[in-house]
N, C-alpha and C. Protein backbone atom coordinates (compact mmCIF):
# COMPACT_ATOMS: atom_id res chain seq x y z
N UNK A 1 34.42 -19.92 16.59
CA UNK A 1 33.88 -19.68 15.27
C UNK A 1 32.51 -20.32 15.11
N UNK A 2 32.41 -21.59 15.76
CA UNK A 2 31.03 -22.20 15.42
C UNK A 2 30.07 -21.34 16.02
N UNK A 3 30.01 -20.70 17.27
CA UNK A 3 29.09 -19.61 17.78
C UNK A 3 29.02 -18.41 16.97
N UNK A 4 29.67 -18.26 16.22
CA UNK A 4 29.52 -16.80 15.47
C UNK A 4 28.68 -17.56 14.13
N UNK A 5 28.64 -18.76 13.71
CA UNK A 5 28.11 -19.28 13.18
C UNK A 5 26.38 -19.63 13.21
N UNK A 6 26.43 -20.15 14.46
CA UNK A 6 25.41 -20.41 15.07
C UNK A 6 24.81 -19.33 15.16
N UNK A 7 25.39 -18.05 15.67
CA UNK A 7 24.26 -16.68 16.22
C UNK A 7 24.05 -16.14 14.82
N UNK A 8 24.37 -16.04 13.56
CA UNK A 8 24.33 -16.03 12.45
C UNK A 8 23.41 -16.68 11.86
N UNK A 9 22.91 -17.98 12.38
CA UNK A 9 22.09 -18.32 11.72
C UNK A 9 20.99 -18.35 12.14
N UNK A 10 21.04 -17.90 13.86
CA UNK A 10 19.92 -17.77 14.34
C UNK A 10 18.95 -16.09 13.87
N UNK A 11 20.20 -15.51 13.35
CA UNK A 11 19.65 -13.96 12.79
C UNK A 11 18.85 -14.25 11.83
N UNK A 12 19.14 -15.14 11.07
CA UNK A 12 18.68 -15.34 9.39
C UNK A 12 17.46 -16.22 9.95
N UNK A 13 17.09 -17.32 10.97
CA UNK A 13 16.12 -17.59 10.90
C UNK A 13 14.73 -16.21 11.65
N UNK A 14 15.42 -15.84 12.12
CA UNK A 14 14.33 -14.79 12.91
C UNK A 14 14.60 -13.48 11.73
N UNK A 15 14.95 -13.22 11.56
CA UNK A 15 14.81 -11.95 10.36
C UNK A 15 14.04 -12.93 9.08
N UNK A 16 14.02 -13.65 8.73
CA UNK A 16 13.14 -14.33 7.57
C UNK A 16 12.17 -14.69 8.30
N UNK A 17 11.75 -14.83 9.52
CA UNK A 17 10.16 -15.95 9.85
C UNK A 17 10.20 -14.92 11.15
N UNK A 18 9.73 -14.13 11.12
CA UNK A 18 9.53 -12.76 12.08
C UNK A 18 8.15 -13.39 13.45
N UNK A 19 7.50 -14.07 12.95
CA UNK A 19 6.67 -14.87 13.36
C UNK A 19 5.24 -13.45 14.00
N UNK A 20 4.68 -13.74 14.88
CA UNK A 20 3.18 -13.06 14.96
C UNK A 20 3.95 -11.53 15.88
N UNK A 21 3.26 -10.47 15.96
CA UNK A 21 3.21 -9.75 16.18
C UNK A 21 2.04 -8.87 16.95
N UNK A 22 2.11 -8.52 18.51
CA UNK A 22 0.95 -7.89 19.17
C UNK A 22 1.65 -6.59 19.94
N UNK A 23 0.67 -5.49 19.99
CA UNK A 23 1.34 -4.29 20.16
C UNK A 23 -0.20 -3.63 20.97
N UNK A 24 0.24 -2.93 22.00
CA UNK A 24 -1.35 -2.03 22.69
C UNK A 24 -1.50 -0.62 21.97
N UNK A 25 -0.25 -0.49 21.23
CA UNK A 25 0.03 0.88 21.00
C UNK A 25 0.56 0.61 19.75
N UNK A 26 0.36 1.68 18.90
CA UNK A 26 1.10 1.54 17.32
C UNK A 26 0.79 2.66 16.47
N UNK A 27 2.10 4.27 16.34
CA UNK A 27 2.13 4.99 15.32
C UNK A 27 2.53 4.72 14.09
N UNK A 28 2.13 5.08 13.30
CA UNK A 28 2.28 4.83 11.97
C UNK A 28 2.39 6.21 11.00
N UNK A 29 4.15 6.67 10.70
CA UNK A 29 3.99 8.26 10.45
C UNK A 29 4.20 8.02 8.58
N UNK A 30 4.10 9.03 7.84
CA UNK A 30 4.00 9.24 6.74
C UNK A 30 3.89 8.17 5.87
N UNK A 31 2.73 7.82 5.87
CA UNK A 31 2.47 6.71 4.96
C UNK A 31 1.76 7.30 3.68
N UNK A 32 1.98 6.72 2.94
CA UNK A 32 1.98 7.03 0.95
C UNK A 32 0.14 7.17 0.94
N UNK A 33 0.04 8.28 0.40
CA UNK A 33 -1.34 8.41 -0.16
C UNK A 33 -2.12 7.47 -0.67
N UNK A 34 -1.52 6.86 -1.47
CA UNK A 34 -2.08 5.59 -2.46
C UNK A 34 -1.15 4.56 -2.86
N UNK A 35 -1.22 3.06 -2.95
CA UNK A 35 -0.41 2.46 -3.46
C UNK A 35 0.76 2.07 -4.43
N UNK A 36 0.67 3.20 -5.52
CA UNK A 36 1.75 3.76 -6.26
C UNK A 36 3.41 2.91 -6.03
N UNK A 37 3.78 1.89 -6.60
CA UNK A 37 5.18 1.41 -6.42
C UNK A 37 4.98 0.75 -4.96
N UNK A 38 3.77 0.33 -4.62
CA UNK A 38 4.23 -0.31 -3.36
C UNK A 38 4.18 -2.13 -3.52
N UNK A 39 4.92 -2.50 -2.48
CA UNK A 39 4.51 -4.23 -2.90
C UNK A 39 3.28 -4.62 -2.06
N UNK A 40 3.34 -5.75 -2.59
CA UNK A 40 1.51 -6.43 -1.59
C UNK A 40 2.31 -6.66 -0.32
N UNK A 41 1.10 -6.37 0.26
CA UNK A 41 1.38 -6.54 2.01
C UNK A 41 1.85 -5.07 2.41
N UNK A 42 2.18 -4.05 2.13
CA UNK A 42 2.29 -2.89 2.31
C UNK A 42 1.49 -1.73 2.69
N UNK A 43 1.40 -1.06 3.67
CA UNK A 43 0.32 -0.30 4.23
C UNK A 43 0.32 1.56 3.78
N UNK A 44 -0.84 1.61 3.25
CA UNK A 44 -1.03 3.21 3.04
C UNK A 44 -2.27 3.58 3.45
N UNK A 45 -2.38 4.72 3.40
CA UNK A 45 -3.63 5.40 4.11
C UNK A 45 -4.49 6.36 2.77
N UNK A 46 -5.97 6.09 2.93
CA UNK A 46 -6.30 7.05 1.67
C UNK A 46 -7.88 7.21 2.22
N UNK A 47 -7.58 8.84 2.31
CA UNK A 47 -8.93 9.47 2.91
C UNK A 47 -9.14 8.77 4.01
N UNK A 48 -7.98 8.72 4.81
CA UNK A 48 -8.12 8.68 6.38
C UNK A 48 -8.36 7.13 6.26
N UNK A 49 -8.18 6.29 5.73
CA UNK A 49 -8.46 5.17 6.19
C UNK A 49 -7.17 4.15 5.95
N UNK A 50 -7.20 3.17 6.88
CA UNK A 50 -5.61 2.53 6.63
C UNK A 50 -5.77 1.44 5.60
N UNK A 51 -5.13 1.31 4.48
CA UNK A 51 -5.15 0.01 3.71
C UNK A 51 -4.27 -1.06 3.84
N UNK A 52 -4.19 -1.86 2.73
CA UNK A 52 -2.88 -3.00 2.71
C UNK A 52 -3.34 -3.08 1.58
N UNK A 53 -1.82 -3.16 0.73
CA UNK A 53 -1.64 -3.23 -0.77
C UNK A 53 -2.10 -4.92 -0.69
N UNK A 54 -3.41 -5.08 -2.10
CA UNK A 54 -3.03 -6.51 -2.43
C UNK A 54 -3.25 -6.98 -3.49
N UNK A 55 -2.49 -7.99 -4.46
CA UNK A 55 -2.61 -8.03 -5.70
C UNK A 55 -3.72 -7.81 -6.24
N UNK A 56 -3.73 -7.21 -7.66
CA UNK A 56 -4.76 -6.96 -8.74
C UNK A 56 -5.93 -6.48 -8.20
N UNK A 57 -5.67 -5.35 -7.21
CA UNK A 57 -6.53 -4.88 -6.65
C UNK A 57 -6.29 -3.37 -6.29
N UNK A 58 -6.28 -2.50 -7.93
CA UNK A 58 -5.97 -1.30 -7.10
C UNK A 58 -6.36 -0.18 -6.67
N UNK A 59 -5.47 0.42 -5.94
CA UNK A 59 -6.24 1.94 -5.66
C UNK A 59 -5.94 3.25 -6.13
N UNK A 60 -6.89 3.66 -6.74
CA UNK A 60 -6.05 4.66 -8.07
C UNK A 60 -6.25 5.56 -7.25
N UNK A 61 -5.19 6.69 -7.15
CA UNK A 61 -5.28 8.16 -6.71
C UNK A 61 -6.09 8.88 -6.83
N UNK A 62 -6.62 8.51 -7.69
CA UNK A 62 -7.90 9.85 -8.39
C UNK A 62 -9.29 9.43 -9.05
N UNK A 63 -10.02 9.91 -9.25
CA UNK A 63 -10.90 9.19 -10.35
C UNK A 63 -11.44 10.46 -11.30
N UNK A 64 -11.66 9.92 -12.97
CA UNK A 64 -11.81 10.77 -13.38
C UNK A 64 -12.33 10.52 -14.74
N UNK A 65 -13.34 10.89 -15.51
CA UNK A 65 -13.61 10.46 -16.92
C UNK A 65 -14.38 11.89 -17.46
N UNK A 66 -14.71 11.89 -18.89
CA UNK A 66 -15.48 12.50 -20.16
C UNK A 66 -16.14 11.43 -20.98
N UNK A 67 -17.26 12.24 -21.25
CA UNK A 67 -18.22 11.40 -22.39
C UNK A 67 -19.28 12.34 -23.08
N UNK A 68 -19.23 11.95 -24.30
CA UNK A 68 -19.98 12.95 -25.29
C UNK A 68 -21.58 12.16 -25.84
N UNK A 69 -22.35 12.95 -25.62
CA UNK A 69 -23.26 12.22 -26.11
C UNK A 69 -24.25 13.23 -27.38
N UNK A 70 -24.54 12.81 -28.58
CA UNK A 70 -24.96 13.64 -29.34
C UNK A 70 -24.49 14.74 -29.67
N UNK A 71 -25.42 16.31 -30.54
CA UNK A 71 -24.17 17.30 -30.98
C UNK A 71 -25.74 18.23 -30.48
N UNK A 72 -25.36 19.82 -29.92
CA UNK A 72 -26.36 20.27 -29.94
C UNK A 72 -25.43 21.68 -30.78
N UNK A 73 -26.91 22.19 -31.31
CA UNK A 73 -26.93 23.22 -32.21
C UNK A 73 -27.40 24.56 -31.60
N UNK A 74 -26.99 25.77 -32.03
CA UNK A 74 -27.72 26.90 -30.51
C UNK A 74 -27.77 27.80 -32.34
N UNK A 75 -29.02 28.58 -32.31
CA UNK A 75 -29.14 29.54 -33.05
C UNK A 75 -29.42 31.20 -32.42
N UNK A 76 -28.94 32.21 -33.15
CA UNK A 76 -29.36 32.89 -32.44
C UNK A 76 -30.07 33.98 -33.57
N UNK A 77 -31.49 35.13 -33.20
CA UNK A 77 -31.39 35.46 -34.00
C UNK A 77 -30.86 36.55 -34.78
């Protein structure tokens, strides 16, 4: 029992502290347009480029505004 214990806790330390990570190679398939519901530290791609979600820093899907300036008048005769 103490070994089922032990390998148990050796899961929980390596699944919580994953520690560094190196790779020669790395796909990355359907990743989210824009950050939308994602948490920080989370990777999406927008207009081809790869991001990482990070606080108070976001990336809006779209961009878009209106603005009125003055009134013009058209006569005809």
């Amino acid at each position: 029992m103490s070994e089922v214990v032990r390998s148990f806790s050796v899961f929980l330390e390596l699944f919580n502290n994953p520690g560094d990570a190196r790779h020669t190679e790395l796909t990355l398939t359907n990743l989210p347009q824009n950050d939308y519901n994602l948490e920080v530290g989370a990777l999406f791609q927008q207009d081809g480029n790869l991001k990482i979600v990070i606080a108070n820093k976001p990336h809006p899907a779209g961009l878009a505004g209106t603005g009125a300036v003055g009134s013009v008048t058209v006569s005809t005769p």
